[in-house]
N, C-alpha and C. Protein backbone atom coordinates (compact mmCIF):
# COMPACT_ATOMS: atom_id res chain seq x y z
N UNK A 1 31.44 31.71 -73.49
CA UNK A 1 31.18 30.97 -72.25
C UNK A 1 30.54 29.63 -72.61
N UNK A 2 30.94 28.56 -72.11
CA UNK A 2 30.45 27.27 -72.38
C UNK A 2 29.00 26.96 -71.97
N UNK A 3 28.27 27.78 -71.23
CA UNK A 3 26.94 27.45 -70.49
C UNK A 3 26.59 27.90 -71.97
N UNK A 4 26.24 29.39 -72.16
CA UNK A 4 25.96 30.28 -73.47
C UNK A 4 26.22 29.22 -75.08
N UNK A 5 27.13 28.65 -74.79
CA UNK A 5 27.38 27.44 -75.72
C UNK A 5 26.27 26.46 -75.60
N UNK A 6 26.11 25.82 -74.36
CA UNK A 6 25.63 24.56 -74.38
C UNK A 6 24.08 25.18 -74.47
N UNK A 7 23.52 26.28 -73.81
CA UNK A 7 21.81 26.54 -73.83
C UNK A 7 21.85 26.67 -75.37
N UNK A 8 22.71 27.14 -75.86
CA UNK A 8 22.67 27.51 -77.59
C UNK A 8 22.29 26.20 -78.51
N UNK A 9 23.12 24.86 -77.99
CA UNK A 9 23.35 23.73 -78.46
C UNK A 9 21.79 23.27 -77.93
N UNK A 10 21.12 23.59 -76.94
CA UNK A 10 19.55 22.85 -76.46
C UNK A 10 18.60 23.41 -77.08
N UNK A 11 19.57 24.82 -77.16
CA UNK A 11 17.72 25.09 -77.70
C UNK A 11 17.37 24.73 -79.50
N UNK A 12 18.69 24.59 -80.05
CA UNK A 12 18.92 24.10 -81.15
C UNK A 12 18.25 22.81 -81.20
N UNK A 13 18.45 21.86 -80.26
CA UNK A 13 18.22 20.33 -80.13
C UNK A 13 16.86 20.09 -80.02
N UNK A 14 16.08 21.26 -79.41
CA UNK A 14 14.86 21.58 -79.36
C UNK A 14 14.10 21.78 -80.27
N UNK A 15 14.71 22.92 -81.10
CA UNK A 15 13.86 22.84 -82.53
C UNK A 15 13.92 22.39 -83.14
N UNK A 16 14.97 21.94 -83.40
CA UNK A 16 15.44 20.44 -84.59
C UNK A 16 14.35 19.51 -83.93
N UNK A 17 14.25 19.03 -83.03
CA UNK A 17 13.45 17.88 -82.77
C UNK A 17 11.53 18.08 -82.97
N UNK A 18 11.22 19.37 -82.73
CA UNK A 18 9.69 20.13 -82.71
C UNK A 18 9.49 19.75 -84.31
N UNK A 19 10.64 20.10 -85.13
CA UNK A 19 10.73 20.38 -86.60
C UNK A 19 10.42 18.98 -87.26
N UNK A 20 11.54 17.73 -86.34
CA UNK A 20 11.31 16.54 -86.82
C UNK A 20 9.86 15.88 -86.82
N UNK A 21 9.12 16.47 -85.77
CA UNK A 21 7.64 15.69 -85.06
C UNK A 21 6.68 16.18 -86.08
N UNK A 22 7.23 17.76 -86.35
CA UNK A 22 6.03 18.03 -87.11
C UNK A 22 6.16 17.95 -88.90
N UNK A 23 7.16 17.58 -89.17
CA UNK A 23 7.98 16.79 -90.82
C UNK A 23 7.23 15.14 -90.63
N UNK A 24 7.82 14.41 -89.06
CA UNK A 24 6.76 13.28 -89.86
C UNK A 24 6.14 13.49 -89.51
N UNK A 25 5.10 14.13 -88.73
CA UNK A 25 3.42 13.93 -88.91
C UNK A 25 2.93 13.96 -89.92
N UNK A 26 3.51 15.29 -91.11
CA UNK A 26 3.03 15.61 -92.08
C UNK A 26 3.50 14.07 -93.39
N UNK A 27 4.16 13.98 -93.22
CA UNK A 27 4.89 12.23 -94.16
C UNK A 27 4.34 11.01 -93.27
N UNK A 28 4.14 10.61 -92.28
CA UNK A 28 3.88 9.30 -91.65
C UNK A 28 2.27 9.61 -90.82
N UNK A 29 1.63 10.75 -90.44
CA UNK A 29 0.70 10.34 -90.07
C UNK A 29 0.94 11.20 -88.18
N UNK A 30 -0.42 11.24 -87.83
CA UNK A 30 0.04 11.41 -86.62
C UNK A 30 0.42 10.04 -85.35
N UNK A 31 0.75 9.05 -85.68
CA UNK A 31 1.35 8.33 -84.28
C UNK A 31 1.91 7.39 -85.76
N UNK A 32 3.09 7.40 -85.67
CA UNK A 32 4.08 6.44 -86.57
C UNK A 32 5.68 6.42 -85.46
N UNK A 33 6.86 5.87 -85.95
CA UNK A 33 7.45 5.17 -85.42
C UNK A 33 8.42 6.88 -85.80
N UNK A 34 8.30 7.10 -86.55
CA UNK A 34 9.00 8.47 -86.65
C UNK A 34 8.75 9.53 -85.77
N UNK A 35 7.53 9.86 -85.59
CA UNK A 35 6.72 11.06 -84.97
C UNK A 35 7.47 10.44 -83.09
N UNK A 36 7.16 9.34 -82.75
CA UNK A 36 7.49 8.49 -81.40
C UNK A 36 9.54 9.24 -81.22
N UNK A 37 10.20 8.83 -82.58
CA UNK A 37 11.64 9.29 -81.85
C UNK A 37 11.65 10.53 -82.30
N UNK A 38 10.88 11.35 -82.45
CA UNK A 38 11.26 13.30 -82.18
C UNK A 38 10.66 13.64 -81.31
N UNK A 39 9.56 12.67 -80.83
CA UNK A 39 9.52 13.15 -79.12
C UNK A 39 10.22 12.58 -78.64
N UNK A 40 10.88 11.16 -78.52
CA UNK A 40 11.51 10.89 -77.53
C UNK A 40 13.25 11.99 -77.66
N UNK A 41 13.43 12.46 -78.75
CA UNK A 41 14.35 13.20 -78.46
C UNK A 41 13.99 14.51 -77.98
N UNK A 42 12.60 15.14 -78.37
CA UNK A 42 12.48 16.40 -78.07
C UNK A 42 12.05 15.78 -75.96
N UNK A 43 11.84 14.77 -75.43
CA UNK A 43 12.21 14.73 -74.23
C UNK A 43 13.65 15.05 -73.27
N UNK A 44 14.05 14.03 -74.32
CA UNK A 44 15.75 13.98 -73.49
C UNK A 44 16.33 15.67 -74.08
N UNK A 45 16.19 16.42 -74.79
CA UNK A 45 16.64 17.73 -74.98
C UNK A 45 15.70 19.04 -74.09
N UNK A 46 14.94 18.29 -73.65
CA UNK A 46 14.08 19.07 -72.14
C UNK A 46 14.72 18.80 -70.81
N UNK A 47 14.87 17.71 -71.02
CA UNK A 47 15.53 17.30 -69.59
C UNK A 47 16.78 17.83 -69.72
N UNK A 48 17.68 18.28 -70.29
CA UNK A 48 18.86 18.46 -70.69
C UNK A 48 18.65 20.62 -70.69
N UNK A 49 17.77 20.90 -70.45
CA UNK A 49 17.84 22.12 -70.37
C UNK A 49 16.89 22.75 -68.73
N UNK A 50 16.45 21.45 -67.73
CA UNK A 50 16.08 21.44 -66.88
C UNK A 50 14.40 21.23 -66.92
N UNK A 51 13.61 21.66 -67.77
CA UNK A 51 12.40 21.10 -68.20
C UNK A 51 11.88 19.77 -67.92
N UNK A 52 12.11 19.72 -66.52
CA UNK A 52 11.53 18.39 -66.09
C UNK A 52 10.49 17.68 -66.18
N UNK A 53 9.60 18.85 -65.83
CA UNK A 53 7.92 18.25 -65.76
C UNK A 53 7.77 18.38 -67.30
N UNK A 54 7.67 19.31 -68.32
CA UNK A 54 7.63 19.30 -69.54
C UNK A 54 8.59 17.68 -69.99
N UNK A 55 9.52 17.78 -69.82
CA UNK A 55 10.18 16.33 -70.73
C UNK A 55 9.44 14.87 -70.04
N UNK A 56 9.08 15.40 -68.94
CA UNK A 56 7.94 13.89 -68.31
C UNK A 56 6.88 13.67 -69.10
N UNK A 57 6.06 14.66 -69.42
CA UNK A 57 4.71 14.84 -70.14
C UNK A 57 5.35 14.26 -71.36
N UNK A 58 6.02 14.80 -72.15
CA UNK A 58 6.54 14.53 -74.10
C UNK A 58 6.94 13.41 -73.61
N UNK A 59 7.71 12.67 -72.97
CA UNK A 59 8.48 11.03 -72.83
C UNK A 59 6.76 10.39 -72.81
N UNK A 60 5.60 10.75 -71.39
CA UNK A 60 4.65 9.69 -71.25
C UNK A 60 3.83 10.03 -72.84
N UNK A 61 4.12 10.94 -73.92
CA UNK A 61 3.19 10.87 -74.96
C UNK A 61 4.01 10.11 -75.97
N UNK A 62 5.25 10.14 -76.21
CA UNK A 62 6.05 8.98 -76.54
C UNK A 62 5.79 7.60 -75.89
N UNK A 63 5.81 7.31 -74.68
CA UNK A 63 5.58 6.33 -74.64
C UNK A 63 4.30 5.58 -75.08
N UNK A 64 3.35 6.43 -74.99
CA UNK A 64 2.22 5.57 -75.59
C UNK A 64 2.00 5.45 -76.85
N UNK A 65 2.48 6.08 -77.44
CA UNK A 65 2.83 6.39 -79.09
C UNK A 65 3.44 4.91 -79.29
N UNK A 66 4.88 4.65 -78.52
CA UNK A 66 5.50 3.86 -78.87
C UNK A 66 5.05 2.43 -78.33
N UNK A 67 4.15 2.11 -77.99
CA UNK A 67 3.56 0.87 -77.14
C UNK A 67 2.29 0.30 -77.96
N UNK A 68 1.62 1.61 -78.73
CA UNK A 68 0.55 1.43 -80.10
C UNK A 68 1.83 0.85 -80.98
N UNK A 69 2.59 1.19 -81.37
CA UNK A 69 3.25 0.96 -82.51
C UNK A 69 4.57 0.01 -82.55
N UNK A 70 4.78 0.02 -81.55
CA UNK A 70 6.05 -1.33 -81.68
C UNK A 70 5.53 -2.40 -80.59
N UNK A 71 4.56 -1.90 -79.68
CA UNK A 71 3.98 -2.76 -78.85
C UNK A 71 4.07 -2.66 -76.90
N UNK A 72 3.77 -3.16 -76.20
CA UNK A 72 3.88 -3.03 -74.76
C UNK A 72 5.38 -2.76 -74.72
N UNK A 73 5.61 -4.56 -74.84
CA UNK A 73 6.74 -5.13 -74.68
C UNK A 73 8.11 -5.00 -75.29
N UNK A 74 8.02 -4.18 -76.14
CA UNK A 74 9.10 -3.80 -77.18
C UNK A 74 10.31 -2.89 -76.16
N UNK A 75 11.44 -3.22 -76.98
CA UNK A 75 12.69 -2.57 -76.83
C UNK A 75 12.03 -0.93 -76.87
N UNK A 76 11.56 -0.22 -78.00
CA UNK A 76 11.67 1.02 -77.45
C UNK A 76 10.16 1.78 -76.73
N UNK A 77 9.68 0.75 -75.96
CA UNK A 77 8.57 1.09 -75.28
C UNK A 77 9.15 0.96 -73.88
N UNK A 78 9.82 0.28 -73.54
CA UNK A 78 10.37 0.18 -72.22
C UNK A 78 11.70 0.67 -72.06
N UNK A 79 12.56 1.36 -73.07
CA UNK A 79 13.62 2.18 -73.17
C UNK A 79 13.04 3.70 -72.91
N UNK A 80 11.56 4.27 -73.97
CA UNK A 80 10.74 5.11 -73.35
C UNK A 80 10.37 5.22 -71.72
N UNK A 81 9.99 4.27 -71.16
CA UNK A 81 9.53 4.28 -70.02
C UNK A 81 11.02 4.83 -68.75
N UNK A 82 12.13 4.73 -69.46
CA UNK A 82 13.43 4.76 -68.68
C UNK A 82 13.42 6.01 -69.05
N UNK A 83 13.23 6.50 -70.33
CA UNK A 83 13.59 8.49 -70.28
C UNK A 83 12.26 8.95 -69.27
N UNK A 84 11.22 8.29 -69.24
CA UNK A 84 10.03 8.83 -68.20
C UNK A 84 10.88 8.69 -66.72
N UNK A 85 11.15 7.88 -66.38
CA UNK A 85 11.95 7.61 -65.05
C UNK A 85 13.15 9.00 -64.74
N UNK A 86 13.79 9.02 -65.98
CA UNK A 86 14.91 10.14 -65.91
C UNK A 86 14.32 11.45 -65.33
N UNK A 87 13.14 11.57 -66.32
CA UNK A 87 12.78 13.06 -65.80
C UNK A 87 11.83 12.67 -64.50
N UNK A 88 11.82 11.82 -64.29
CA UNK A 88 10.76 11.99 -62.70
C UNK A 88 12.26 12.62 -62.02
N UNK A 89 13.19 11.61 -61.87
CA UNK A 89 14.65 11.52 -61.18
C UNK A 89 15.21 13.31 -61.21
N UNK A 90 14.80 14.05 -62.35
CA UNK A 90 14.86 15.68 -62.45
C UNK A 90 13.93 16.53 -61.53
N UNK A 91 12.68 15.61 -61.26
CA UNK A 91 11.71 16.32 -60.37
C UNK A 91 11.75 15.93 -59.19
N UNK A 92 12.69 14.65 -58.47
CA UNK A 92 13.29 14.51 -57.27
C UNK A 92 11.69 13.37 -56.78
N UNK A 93 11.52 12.82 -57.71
CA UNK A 93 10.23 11.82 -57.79
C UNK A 93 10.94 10.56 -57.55
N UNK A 94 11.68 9.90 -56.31
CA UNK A 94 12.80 9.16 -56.46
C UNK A 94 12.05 7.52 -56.60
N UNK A 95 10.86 7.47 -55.59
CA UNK A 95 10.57 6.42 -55.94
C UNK A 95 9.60 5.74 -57.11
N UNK A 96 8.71 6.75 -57.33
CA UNK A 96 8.27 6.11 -59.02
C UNK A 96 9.37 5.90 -60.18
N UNK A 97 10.49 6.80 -60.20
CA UNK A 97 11.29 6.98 -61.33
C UNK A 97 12.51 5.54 -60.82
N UNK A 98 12.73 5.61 -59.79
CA UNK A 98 13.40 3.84 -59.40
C UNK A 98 12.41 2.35 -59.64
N UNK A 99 11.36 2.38 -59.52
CA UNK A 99 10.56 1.35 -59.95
C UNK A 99 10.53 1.47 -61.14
N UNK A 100 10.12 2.52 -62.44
CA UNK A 100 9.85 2.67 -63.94
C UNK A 100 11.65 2.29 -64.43
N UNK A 101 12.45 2.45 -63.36
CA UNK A 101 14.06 2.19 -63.84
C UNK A 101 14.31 0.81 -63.56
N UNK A 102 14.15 0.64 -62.73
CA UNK A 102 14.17 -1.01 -62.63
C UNK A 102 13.33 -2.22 -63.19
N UNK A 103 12.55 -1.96 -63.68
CA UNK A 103 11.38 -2.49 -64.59
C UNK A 103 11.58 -2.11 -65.82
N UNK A 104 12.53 -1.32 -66.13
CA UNK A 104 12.93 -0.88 -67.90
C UNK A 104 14.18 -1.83 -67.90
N UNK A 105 15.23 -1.34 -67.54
CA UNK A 105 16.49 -2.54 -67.13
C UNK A 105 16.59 -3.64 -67.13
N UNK A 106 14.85 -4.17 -66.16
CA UNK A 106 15.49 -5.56 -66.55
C UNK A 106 14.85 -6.18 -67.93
N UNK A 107 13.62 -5.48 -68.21
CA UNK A 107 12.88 -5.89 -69.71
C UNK A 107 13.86 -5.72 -70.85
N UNK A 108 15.23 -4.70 -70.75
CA UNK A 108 15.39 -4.65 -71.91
C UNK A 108 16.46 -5.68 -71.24
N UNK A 109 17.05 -5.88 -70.65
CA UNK A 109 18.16 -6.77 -70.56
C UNK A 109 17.39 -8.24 -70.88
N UNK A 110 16.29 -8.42 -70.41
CA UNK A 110 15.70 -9.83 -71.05
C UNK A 110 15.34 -9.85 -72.46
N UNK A 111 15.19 -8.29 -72.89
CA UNK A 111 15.09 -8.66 -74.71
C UNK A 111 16.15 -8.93 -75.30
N UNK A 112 17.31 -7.92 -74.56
CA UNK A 112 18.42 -8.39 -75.16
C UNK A 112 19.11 -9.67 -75.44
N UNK A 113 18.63 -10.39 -74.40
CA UNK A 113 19.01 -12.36 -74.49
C UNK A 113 18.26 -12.49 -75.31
N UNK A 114 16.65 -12.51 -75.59
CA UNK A 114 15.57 -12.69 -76.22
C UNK A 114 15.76 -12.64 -77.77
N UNK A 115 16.54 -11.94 -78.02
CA UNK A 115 15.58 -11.16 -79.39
C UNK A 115 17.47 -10.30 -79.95
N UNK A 116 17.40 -9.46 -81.27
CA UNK A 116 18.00 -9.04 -81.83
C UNK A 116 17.76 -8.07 -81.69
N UNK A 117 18.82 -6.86 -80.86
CA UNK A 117 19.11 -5.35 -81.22
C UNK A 117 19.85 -5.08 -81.51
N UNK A 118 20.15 -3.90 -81.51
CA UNK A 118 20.68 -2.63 -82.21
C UNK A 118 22.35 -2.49 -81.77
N UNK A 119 22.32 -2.02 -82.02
CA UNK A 119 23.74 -1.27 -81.20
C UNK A 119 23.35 -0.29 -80.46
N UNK A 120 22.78 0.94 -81.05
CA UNK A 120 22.52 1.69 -80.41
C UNK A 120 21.38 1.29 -79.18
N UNK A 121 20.48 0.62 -79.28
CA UNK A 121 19.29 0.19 -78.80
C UNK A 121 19.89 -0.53 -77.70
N UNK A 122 21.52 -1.17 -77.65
CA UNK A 122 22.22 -1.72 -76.51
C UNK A 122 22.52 -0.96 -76.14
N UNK A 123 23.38 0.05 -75.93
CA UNK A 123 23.48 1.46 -75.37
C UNK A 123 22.93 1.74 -74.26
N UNK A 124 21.42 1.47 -74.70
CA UNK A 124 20.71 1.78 -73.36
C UNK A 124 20.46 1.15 -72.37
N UNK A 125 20.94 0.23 -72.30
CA UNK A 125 20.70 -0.53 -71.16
C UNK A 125 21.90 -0.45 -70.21
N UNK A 126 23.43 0.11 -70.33
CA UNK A 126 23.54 0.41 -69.49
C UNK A 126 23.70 1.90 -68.84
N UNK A 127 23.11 2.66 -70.17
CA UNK A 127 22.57 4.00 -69.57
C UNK A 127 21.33 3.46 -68.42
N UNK A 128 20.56 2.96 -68.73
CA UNK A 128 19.62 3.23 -67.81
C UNK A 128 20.05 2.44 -66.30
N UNK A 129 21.40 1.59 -66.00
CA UNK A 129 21.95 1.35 -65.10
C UNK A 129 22.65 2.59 -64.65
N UNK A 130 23.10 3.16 -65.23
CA UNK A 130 23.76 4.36 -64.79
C UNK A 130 22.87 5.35 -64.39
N UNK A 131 21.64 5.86 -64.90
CA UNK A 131 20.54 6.22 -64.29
C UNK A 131 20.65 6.06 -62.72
N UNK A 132 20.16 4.62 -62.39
CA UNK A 132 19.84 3.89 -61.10
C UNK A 132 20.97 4.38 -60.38
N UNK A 133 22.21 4.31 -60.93
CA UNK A 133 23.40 4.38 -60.32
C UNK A 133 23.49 6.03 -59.32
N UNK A 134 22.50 6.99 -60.46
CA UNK A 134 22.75 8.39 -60.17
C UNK A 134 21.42 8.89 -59.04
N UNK A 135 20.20 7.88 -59.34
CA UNK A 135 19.32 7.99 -58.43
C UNK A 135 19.64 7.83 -57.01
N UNK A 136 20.37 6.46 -57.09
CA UNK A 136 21.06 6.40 -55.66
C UNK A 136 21.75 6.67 -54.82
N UNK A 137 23.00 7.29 -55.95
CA UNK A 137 23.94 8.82 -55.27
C UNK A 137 22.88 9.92 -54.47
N UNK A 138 22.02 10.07 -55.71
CA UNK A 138 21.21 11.32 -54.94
C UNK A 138 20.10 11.06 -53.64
N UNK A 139 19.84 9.70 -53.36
CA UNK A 139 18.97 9.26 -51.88
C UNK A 139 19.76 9.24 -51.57
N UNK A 140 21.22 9.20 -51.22
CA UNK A 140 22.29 8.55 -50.45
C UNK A 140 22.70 7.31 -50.35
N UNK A 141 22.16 6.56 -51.06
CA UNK A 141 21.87 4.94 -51.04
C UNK A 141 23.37 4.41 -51.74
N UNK A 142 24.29 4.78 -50.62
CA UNK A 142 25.62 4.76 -51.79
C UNK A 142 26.03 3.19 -52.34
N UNK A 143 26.12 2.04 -51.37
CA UNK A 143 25.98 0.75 -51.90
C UNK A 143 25.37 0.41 -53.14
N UNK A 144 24.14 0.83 -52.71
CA UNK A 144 23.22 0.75 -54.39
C UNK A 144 23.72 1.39 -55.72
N UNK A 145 24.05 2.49 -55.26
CA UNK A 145 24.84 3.23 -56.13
C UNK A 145 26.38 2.42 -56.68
N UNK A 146 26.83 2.55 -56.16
CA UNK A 146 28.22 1.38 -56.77
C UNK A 146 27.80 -0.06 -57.37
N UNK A 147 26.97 -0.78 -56.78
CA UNK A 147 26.73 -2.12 -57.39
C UNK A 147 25.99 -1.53 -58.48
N UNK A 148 25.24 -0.50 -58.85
CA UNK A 148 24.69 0.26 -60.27
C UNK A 148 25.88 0.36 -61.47
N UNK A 149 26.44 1.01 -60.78
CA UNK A 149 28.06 1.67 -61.35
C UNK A 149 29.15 0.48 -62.29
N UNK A 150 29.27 -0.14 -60.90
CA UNK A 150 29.59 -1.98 -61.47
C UNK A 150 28.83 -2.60 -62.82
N UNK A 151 28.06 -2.57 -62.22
CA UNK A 151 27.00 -3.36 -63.14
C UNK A 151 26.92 -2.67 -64.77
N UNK A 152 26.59 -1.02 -64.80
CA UNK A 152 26.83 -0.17 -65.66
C UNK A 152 27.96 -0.47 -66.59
N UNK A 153 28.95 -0.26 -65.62
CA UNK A 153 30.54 -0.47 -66.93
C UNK A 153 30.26 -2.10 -67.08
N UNK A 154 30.10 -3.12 -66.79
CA UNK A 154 30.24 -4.52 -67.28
C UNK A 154 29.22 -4.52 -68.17
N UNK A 155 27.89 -3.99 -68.63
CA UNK A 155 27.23 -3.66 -69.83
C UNK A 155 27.63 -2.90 -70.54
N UNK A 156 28.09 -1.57 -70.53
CA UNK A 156 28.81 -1.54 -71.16
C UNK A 156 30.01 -1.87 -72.22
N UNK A 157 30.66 -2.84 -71.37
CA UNK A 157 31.81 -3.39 -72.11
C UNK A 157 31.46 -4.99 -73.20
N UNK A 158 30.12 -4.92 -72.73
CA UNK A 158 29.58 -6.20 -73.52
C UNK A 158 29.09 -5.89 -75.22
């Protein structure tokens, strides 16, 4: 059965990621740039198994992890702040998690003019339009929702 598949595939994603946090703590220290992306993955693999309030808590200890160490303003301090938004958006928290989404979006879209990323690190920006896109399906806010959607695939394709 594909559910039996996929909880198999989370809870895997889960320990792999517990495993990664506690490998670099033991090599980098406790708050390094390593220790920051095995929580931010051991978040998004909570949210991904319904663990909402749990993947809110691990994203806001990532985020501050990642705001000591790459800074406020950094690409993955305000890409953090968008997986915090996700899981509010899991706990039906529509309007803090639309302000922390719209305030991640447009910071990274201004770093992105700004400054040199990633590939992957572009990625997210129009995930986190697609986010907005899914927040607004779920208020009903369907306009908002399509000009999200729009907006989503044309970052995308950039």
């Amino acid at each position: 059965d594909s559910r039996t598949a996929q909880a198999a595939a989370n809870a895997d994603a889960i320990a792999t990621a517990r495993e990664w946090i506690e490998r670099s703590q033991q090599l980098h220290g406790a708050e390094s740039a390593q220790v920051a992306e095995g929580l931010f993955r051991l978040a998004r693999s909570l949210f991904e198994t319904g663990s909402h309030v749990e993947s809110e808590s691990v994203a806001r200890e990532c985020l501050a992890m990642r705001e000591k160490v790459f800074g406020p303003d950094s690409f993955p301090a305000h890409n953090t702040r968008a997986r915090v938004a996700v899981a509010l958006i899991g706990q039906k928290r529509y309007a803090e998690a639309e302000a922390l989404l719209l305030a991640s979006h447009a910071a990274m879209s201004r770093l992105e003019r700004q400054t040199t990323i990633n590939a992957a690190q572009k990625a997210n920006i129009p995930l986190a339009a697609t986010w907005l896109a899914r927040l607004y399906r779920e208020t009903g806010e369907t306009e908002k929702a399509q000009e999200w959607e729009k907006r989503a695939a044309a970052q995308a394709k950039n």
